[in-house]
N, C-alpha and C. Protein backbone atom coordinates (compact mmCIF):
# COMPACT_ATOMS: atom_id res chain seq x y z
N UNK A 1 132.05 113.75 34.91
CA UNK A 1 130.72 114.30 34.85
C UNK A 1 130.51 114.90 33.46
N UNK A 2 129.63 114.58 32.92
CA UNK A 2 129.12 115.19 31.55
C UNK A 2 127.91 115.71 31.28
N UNK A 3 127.99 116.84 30.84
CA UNK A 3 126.99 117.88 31.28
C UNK A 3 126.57 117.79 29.52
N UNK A 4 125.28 117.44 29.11
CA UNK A 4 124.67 117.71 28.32
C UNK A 4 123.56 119.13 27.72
N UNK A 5 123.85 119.80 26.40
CA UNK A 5 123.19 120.94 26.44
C UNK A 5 122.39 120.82 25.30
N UNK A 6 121.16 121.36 25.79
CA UNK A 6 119.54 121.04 25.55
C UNK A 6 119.77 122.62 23.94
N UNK A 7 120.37 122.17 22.72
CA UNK A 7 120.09 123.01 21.32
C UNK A 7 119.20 123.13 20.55
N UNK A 8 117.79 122.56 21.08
CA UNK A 8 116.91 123.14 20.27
C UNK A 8 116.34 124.49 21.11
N UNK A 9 116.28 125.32 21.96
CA UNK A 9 115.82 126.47 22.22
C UNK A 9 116.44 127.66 21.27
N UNK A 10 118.10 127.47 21.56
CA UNK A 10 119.09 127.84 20.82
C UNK A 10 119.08 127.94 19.35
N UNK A 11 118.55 126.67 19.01
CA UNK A 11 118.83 126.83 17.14
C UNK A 11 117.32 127.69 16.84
N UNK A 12 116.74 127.26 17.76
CA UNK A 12 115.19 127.85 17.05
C UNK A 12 115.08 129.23 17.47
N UNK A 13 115.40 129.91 18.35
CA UNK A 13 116.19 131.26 18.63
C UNK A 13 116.48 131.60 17.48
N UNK A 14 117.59 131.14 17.18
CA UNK A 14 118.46 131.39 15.99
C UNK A 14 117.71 132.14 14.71
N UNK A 15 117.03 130.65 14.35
CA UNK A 15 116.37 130.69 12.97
C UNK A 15 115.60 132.27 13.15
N UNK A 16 114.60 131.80 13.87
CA UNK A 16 113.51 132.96 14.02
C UNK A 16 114.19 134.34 14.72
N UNK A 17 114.67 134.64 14.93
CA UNK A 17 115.98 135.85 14.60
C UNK A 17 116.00 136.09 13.29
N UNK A 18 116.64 135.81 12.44
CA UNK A 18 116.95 135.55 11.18
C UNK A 18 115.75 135.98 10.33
N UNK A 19 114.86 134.94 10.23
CA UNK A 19 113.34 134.56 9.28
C UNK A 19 112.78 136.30 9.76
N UNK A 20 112.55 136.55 11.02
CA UNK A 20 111.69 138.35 11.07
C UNK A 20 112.10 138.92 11.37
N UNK A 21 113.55 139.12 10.79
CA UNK A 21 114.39 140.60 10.70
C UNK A 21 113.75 141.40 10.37
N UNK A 22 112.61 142.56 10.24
CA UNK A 22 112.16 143.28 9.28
C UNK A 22 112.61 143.96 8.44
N UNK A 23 111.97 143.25 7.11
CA UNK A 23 112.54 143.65 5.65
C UNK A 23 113.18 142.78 5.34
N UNK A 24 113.87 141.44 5.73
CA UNK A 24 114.08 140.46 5.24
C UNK A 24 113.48 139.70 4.20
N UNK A 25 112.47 139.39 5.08
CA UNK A 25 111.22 138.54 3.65
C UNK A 25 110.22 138.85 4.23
N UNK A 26 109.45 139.52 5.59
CA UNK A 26 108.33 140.81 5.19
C UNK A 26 108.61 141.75 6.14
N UNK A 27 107.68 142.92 6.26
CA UNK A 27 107.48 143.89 6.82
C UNK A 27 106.61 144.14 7.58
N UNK A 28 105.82 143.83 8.81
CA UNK A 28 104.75 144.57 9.22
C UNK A 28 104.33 144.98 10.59
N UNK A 29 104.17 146.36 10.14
CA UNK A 29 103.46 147.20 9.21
C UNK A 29 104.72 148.06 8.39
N UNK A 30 104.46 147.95 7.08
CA UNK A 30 105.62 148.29 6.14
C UNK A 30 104.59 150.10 6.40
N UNK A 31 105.95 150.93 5.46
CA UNK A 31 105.78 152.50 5.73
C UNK A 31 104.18 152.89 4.21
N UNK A 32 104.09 152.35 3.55
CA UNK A 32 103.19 152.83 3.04
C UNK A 32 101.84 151.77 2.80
N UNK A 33 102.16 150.72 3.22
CA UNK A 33 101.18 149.46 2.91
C UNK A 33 101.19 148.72 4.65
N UNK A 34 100.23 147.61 4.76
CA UNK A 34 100.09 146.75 6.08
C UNK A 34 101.76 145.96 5.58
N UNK A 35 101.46 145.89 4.64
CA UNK A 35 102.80 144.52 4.81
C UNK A 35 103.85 144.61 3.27
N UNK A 36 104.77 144.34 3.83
CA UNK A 36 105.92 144.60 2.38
C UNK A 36 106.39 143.13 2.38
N UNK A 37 106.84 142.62 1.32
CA UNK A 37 107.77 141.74 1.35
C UNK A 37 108.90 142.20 0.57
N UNK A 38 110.05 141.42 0.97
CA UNK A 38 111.71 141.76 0.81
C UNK A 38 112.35 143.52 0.59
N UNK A 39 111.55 144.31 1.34
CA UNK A 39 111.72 145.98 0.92
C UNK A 39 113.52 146.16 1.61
N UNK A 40 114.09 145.09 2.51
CA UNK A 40 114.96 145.51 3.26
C UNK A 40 114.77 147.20 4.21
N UNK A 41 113.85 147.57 4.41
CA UNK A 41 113.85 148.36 5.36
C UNK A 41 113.14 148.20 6.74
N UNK A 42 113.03 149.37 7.40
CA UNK A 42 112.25 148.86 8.51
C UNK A 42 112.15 150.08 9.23
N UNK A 43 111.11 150.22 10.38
CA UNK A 43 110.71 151.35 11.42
C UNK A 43 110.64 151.05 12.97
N UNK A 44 110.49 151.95 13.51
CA UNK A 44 110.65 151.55 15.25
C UNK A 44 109.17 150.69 15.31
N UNK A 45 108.00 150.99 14.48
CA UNK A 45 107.13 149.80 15.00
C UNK A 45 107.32 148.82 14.44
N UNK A 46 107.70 148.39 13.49
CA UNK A 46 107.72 147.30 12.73
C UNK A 46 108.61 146.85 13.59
N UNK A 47 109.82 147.39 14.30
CA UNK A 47 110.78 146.41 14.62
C UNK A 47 109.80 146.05 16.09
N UNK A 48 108.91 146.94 16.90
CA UNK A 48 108.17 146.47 18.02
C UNK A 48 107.25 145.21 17.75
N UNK A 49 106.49 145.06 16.47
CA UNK A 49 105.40 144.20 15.89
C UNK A 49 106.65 142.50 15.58
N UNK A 50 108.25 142.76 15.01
CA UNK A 50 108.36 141.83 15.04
C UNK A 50 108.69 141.20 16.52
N UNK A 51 109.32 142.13 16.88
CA UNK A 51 109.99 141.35 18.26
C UNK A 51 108.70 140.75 19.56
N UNK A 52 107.32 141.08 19.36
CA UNK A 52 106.15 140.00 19.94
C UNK A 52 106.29 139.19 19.11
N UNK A 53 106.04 139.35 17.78
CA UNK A 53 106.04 137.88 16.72
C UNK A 53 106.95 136.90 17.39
N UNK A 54 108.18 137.28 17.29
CA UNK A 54 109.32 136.60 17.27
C UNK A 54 109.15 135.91 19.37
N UNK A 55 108.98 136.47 19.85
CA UNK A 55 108.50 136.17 21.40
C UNK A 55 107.88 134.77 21.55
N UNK A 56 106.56 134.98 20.75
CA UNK A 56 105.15 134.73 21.06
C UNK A 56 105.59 133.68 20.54
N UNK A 57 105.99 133.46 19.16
CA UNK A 57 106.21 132.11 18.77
C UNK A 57 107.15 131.18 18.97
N UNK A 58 108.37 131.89 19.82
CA UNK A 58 109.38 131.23 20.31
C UNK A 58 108.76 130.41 21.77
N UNK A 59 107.94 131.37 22.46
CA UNK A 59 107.80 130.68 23.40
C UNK A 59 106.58 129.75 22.85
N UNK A 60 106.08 129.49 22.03
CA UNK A 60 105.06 128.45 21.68
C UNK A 60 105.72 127.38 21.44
N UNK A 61 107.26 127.84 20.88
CA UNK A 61 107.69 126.47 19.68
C UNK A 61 108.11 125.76 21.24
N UNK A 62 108.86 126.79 22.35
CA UNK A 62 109.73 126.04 23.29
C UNK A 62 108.98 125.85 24.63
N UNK A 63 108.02 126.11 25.15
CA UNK A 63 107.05 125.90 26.05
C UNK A 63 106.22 125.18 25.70
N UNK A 64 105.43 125.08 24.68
CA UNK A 64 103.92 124.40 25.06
C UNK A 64 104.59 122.93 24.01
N UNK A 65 105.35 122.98 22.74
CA UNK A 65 105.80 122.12 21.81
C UNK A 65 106.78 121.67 22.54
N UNK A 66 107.71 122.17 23.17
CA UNK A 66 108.59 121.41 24.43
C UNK A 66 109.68 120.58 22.93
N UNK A 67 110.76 121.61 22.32
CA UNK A 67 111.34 121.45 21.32
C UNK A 67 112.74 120.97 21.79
N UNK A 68 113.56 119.81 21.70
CA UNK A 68 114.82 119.18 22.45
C UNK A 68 115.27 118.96 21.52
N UNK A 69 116.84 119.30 21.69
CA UNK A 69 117.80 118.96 20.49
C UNK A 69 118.93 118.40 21.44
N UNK A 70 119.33 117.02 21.78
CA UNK A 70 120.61 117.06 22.88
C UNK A 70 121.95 116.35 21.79
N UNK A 71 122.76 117.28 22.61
CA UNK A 71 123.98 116.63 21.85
C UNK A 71 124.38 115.43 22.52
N UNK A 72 124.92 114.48 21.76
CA UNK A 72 125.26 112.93 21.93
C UNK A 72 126.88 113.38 23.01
């Protein structure tokens, strides 16, 4: 029996993890402006504002785009 596992939810997880870390490569809402790019810091909302970002578009890429990566 060979059980195949479905890696595109997983890699695209991944990435977008990564891409809106806040303060990575932007911020928002950064501490003195709407938006920072590369400041490496971050706040309890900014980290609330990314983690819908990061939600909203995960479940777009993997629900409605229906994103499949299967290993051979």
């Amino acid at each position: 029996m060979s059980s195949s596992t479905d890696w595109g939810p997983i890699i695209v997880a991944v990435v977008l993890f990564i891409l809106l870390s806040p303060g990575l490569l932007f911020q928002l809402p950064a501490r003195t402006r709407v938006i920072e790019f590369g400041n490496m810091g971050t706040s309890g909302i900014s980290i609330l504002v990314h983690s819908i970002l990061f939600f909203c578009i995960l479940t777009i890429l993997i629900v409605a785009i229906g994103i499949h990566v299967h290993a051979a």
